[in-house]
PDB file of N, CA and C in Angstrom:
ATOM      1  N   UNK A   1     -54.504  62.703  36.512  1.00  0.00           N
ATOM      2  CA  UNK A   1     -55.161  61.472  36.886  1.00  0.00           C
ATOM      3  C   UNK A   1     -56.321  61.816  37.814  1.00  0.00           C
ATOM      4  N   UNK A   2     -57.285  61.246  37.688  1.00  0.00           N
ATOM      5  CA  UNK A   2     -58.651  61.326  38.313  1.00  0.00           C
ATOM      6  C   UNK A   2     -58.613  61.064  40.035  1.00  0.00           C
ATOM      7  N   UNK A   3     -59.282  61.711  40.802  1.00  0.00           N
ATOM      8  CA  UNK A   3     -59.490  61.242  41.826  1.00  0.00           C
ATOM      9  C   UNK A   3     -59.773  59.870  42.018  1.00  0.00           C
ATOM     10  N   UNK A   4     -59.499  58.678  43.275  1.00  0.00           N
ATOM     11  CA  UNK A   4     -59.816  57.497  43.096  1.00  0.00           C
ATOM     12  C   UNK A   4     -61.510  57.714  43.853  1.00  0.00           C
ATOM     13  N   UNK A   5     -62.011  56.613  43.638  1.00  0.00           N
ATOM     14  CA  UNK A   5     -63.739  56.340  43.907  1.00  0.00           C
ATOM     15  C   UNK A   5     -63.431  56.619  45.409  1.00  0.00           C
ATOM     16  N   UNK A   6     -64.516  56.666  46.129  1.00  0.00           N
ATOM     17  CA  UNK A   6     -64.764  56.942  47.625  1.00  0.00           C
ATOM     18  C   UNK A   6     -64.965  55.043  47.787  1.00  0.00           C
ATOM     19  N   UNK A   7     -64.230  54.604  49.089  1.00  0.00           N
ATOM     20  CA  UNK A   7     -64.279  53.454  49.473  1.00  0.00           C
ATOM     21  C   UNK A   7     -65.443  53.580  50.578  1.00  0.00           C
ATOM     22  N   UNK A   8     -65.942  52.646  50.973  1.00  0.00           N
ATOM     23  CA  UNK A   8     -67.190  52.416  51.897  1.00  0.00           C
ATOM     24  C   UNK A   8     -66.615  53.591  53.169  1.00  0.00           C
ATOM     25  N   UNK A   9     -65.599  52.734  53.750  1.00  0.00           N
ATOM     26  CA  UNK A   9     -64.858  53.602  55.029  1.00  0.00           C
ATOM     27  C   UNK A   9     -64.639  55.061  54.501  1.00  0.00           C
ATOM     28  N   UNK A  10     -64.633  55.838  53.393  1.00  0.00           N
ATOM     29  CA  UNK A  10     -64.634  56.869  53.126  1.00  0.00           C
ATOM     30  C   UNK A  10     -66.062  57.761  53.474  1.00  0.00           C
ATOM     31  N   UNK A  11     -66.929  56.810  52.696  1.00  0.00           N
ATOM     32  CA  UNK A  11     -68.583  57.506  52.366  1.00  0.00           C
ATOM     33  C   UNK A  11     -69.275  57.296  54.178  1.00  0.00           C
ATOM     34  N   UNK A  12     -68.861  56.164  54.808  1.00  0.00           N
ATOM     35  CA  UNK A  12     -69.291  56.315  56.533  1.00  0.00           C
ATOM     36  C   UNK A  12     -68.648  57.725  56.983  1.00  0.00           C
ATOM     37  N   UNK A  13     -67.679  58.051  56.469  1.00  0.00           N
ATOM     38  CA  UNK A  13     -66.946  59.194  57.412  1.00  0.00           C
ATOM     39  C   UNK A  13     -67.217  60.549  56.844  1.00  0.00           C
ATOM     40  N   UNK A  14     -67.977  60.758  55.341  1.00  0.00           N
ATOM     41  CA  UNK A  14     -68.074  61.875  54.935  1.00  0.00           C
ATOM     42  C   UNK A  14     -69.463  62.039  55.116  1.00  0.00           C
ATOM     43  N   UNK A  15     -70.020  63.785  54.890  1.00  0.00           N
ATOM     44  CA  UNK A  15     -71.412  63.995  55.336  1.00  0.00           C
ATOM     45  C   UNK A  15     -71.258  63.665  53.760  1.00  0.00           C
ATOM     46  N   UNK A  16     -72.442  64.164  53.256  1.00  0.00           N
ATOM     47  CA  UNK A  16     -73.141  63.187  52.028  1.00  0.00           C
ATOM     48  C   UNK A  16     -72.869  64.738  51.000  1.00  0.00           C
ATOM     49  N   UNK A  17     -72.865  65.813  51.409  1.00  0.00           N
ATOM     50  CA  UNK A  17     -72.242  66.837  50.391  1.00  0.00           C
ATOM     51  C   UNK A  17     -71.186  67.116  49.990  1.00  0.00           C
ATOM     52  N   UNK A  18     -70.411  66.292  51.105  1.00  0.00           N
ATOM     53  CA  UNK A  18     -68.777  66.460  50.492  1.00  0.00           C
ATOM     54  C   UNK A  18     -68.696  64.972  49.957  1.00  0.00           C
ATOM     55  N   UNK A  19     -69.358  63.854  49.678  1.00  0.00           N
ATOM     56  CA  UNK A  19     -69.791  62.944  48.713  1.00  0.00           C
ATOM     57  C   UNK A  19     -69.850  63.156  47.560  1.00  0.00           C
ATOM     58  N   UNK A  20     -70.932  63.973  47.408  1.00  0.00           N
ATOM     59  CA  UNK A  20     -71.669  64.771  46.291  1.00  0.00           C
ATOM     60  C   UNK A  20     -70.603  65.408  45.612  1.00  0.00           C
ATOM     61  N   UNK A  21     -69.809  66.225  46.298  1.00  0.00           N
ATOM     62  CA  UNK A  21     -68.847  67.494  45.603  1.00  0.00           C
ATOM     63  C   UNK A  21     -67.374  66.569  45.048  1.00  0.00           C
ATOM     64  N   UNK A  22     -67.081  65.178  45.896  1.00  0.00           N
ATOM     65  CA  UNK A  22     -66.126  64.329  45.386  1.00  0.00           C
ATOM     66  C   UNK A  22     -66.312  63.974  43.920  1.00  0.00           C
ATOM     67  N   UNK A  23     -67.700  63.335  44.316  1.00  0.00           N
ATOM     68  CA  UNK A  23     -68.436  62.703  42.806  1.00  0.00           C
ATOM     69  C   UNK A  23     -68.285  63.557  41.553  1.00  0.00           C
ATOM     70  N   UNK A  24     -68.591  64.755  41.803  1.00  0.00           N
ATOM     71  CA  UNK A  24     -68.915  65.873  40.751  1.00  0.00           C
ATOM     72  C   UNK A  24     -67.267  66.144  40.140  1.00  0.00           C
ATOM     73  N   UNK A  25     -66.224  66.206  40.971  1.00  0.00           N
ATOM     74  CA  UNK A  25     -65.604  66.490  40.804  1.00  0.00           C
ATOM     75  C   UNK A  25     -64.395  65.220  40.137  1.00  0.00           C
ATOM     76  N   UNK A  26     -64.677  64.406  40.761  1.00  0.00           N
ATOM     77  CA  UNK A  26     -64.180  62.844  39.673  1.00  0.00           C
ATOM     78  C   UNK A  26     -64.915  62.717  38.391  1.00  0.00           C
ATOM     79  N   UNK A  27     -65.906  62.844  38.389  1.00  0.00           N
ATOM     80  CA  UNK A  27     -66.710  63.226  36.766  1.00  0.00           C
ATOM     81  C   UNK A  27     -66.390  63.813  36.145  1.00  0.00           C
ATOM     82  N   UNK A  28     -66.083  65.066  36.616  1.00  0.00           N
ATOM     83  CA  UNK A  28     -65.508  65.645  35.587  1.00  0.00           C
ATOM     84  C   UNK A  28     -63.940  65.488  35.378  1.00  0.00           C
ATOM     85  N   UNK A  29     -63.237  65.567  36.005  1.00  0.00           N
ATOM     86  CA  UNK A  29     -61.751  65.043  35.835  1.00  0.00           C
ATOM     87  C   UNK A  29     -61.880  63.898  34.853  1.00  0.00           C
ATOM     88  N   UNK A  30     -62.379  62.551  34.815  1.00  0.00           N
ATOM     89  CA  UNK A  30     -62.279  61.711  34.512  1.00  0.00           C
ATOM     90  C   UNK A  30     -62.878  62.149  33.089  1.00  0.00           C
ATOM     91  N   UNK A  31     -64.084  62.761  32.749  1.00  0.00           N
ATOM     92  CA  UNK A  31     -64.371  63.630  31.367  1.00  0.00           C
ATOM     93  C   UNK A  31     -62.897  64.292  30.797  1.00  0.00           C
ATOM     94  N   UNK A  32     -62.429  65.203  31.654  1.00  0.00           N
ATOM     95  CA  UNK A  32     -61.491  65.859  31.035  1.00  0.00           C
ATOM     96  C   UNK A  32     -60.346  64.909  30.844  1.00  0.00           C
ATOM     97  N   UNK A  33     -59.858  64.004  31.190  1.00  0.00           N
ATOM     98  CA  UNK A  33     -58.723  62.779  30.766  1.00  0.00           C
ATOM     99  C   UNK A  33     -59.305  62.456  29.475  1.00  0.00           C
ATOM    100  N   UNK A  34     -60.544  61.924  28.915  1.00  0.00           N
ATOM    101  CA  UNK A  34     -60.939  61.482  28.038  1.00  0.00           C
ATOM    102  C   UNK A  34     -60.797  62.429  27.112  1.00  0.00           C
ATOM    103  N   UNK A  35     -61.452  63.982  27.370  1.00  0.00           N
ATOM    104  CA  UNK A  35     -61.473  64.488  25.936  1.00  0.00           C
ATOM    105  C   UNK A  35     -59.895  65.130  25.846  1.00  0.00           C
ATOM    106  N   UNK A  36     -58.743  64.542  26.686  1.00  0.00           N
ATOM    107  CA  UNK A  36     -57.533  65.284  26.186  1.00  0.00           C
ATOM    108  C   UNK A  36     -57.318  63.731  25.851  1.00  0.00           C
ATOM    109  N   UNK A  37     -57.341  62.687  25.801  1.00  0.00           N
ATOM    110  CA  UNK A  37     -57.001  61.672  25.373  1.00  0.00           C
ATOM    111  C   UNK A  37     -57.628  61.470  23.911  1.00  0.00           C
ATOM    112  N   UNK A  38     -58.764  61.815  23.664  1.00  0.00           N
ATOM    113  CA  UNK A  38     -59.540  61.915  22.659  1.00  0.00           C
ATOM    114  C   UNK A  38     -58.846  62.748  21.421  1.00  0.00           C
ATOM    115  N   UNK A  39     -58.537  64.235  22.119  1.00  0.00           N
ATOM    116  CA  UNK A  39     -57.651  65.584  21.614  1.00  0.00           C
ATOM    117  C   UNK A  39     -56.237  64.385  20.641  1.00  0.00           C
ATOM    118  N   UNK A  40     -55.561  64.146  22.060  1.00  0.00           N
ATOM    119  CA  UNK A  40     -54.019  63.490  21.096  1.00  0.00           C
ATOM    120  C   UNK A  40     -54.514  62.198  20.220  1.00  0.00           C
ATOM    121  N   UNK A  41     -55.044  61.747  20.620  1.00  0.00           N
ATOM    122  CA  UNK A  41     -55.618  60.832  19.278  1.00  0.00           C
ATOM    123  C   UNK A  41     -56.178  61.302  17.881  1.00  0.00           C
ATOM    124  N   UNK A  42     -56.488  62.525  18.033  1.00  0.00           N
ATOM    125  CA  UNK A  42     -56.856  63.105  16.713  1.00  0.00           C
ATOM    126  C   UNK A  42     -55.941  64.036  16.437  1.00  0.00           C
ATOM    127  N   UNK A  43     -55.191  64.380  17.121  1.00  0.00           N
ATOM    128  CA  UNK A  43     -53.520  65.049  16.376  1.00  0.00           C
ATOM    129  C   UNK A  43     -52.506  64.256  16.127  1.00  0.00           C
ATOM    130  N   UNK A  44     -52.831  62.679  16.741  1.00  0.00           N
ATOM    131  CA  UNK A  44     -51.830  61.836  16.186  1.00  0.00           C
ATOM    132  C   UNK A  44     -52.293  61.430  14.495  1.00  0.00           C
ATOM    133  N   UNK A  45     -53.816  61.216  14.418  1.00  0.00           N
ATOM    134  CA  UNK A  45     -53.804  60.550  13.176  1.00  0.00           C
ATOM    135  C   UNK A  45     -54.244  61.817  12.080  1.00  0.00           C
ATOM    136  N   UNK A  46     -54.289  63.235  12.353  1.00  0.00           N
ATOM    137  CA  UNK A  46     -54.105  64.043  11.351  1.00  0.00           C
ATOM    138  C   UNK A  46     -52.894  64.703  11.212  1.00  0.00           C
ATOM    139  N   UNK A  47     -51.791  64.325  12.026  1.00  0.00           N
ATOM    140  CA  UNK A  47     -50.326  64.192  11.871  1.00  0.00           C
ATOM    141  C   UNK A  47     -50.134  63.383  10.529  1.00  0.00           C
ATOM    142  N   UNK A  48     -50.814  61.845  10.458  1.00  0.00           N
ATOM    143  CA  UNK A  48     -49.867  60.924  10.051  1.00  0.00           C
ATOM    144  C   UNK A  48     -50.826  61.511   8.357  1.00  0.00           C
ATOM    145  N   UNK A  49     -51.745  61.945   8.681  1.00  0.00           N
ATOM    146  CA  UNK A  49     -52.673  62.637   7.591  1.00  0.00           C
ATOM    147  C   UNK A  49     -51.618  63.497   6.951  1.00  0.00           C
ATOM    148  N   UNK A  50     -51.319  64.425   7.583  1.00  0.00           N
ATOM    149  CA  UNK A  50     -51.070  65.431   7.063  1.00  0.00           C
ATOM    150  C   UNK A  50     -49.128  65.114   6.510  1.00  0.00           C
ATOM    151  N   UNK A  51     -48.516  64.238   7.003  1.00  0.00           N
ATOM    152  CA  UNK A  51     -46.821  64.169   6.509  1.00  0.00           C
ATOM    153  C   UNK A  51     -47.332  63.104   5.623  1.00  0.00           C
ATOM    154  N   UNK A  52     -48.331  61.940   5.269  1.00  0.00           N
ATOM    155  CA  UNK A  52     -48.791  61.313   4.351  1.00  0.00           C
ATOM    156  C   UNK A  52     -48.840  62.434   3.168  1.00  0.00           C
ATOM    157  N   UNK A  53     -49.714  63.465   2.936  1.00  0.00           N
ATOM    158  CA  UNK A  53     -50.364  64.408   2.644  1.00  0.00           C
ATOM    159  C   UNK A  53     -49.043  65.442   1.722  1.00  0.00           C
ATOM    160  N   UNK A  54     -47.767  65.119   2.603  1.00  0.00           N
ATOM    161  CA  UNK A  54     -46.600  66.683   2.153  1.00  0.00           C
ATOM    162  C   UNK A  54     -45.840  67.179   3.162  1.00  0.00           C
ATOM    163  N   UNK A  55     -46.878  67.379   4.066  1.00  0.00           N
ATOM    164  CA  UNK A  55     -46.318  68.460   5.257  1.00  0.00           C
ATOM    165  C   UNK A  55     -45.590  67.640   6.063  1.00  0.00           C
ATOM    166  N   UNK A  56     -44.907  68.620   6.850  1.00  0.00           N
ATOM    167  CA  UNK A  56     -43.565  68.429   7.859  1.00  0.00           C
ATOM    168  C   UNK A  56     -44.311  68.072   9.456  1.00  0.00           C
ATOM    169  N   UNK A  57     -44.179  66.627   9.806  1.00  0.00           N
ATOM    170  CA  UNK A  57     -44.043  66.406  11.253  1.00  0.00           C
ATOM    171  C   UNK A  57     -44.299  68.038  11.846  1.00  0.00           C
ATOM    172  N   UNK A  58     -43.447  68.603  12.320  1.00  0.00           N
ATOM    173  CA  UNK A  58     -43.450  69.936  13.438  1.00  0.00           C
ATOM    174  C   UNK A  58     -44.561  70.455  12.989  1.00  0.00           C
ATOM    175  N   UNK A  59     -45.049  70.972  11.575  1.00  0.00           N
ATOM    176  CA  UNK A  59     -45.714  72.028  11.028  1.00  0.00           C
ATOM    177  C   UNK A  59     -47.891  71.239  11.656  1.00  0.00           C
ATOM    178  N   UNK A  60     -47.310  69.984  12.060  1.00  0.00           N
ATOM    179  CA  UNK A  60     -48.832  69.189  11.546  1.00  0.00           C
ATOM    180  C   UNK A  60     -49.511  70.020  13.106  1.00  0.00           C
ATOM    181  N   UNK A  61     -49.156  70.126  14.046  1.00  0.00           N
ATOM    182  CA  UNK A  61     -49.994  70.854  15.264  1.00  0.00           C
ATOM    183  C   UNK A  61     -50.714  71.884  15.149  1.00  0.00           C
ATOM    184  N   UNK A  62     -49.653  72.705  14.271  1.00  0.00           N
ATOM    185  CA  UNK A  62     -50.195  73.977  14.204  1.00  0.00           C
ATOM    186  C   UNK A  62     -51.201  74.558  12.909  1.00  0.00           C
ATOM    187  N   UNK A  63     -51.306  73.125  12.093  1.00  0.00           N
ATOM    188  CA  UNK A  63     -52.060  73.091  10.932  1.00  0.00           C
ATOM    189  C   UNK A  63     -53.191  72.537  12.013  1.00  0.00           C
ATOM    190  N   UNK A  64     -53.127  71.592  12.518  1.00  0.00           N
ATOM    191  CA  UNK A  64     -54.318  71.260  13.053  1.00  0.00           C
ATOM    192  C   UNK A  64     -55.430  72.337  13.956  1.00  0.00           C
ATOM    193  N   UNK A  65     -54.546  73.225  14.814  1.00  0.00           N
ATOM    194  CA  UNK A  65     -55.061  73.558  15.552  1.00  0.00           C
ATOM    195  C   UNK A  65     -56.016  74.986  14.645  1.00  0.00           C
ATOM    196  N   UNK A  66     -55.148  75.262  13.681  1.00  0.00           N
ATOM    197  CA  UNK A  66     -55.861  76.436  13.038  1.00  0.00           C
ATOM    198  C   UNK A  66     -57.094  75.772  12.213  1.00  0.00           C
ATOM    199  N   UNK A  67     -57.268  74.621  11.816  1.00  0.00           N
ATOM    200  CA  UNK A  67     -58.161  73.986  11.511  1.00  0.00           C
ATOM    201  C   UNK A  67     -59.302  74.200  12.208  1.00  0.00           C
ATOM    202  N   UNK A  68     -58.991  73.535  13.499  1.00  0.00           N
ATOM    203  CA  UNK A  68     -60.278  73.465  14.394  1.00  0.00           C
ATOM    204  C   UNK A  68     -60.691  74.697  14.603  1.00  0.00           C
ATOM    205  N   UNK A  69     -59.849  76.148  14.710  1.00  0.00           N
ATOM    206  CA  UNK A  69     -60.299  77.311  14.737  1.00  0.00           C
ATOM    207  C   UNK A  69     -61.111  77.334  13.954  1.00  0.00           C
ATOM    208  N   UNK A  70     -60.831  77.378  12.719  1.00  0.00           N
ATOM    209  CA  UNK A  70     -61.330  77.495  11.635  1.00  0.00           C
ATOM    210  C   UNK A  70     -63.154  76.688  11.417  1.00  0.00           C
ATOM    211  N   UNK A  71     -63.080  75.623  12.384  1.00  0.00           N
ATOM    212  CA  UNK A  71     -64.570  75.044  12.461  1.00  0.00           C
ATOM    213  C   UNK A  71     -64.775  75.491  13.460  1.00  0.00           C
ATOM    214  N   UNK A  72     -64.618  76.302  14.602  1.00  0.00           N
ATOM    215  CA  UNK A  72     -64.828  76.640  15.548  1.00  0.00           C
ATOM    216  C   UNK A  72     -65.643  78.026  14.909  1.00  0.00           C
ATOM    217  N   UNK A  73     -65.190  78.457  14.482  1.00  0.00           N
ATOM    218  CA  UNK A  73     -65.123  80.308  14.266  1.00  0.00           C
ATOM    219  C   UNK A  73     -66.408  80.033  13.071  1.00  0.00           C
ATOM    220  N   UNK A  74     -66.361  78.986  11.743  1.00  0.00           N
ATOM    221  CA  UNK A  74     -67.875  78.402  11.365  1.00  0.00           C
ATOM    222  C   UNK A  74     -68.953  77.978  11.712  1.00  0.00           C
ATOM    223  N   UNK A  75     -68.546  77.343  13.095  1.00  0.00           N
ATOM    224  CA  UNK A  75     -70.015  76.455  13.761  1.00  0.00           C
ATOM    225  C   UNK A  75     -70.521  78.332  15.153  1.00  0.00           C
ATOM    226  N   UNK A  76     -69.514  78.740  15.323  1.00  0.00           N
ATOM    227  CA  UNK A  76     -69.839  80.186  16.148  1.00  0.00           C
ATOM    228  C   UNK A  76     -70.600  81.278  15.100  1.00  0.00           C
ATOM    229  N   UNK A  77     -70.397  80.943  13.290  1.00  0.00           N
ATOM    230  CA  UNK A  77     -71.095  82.105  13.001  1.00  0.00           C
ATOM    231  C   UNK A  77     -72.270  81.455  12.836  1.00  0.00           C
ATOM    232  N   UNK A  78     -72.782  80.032  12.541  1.00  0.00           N
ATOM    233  CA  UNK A  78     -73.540  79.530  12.283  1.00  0.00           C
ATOM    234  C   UNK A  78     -74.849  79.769  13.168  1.00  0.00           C
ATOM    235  N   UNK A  79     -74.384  79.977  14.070  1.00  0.00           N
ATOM    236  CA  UNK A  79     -74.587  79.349  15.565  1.00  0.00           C
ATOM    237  C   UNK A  79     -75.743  80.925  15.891  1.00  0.00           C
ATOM    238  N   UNK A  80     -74.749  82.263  15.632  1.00  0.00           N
ATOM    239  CA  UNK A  80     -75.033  83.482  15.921  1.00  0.00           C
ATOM    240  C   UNK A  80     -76.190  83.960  14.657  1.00  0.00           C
ATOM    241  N   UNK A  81     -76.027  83.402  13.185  1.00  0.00           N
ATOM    242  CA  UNK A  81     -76.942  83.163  12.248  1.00  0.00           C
ATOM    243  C   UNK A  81     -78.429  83.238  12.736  1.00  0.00           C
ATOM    244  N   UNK A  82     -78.138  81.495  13.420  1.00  0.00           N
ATOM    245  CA  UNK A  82     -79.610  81.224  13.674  1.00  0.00           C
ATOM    246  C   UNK A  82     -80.011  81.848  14.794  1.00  0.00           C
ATOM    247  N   UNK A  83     -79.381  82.288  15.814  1.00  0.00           N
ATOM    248  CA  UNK A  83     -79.889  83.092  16.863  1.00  0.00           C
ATOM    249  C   UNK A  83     -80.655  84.540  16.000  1.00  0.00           C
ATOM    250  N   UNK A  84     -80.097  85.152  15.270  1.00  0.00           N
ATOM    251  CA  UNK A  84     -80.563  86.467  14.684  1.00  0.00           C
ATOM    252  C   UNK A  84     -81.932  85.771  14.096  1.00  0.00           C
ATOM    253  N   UNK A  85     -81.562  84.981  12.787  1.00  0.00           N
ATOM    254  CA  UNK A  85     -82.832  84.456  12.309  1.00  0.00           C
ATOM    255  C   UNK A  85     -84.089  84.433  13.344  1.00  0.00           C
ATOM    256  N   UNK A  86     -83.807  83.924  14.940  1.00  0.00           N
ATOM    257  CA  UNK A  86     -84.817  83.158  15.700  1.00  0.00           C
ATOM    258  C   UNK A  86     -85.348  85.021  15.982  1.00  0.00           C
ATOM    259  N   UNK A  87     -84.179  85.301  16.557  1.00  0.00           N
ATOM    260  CA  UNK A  87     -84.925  86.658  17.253  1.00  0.00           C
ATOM    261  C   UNK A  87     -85.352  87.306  15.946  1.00  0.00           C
ATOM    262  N   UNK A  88     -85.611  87.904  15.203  1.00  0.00           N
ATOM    263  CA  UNK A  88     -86.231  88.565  14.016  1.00  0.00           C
ATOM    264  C   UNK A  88     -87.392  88.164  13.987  1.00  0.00           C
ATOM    265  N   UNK A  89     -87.689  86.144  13.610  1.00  0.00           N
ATOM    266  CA  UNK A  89     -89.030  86.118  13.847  1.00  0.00           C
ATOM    267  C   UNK A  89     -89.766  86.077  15.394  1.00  0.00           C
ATOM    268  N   UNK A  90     -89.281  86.280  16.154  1.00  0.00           N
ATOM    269  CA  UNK A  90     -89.965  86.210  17.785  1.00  0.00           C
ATOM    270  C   UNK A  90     -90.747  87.701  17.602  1.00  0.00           C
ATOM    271  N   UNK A  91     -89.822  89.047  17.006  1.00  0.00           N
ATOM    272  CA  UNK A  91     -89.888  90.466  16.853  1.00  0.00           C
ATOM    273  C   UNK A  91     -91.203  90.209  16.066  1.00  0.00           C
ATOM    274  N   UNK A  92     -90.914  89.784  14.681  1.00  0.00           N
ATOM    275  CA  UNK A  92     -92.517  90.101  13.709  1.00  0.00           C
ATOM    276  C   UNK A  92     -93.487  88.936  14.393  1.00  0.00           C
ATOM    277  N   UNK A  93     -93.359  88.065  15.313  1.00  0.00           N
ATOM    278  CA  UNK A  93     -94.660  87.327  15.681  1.00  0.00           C
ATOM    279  C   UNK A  93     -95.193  88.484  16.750  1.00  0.00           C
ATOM    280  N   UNK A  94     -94.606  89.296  17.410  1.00  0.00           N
ATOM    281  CA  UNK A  94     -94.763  90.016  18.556  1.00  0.00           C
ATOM    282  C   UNK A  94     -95.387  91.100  17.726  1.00  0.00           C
ATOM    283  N   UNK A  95     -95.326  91.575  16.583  1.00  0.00           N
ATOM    284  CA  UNK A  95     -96.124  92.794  16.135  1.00  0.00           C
ATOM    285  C   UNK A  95     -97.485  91.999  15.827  1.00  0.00           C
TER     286      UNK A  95
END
């Protein structure tokens, strides 16, 4: 659970960087609740995908998760692709 907001009587009593470092740090907490809330919402409904589908309740996590590897490890070669592509032509504009 996220840090709660700074109340007025909080922000009078703090210098303004440990404000700053509260803020930063409820932002992101409150990001990370969302994208693990986000996470079980999409293993709940490619669960109901996947025992719709054949497969076994227990088996659906670990189908999922090798999935996302699996676009993970595609969008990383993709990714390293176009980096080579970029540097190759940076090399022949430089000759």
């Amino acid at each position: 659970m996220a840090r709660r907001e700074l109340t007025l009587d909080d922000i009078d009593r703090m210098d303004k960087k440990d404000i700053l470092e509260w803020d930063a740090a409820r932002k992101q907490e409150l990001e990370d609740e969302e994208k693990a809330k986000r996470e079980a919402d999409d293993l709940a409904l490619y669960t109901q995908s996947f025992v719709k589908a054949g497969g076994r309740e227990g088996d659906a996590k670990a189908a999922w998760q090798a999935e996302r590897n699996r676009n993970a490890q595609a969008e990383a070669s993709r990714q390293s692709a176009a980096a080579t592509e970029y540097s190759r032509r940076r090399t022949m504009e430089a000759m």
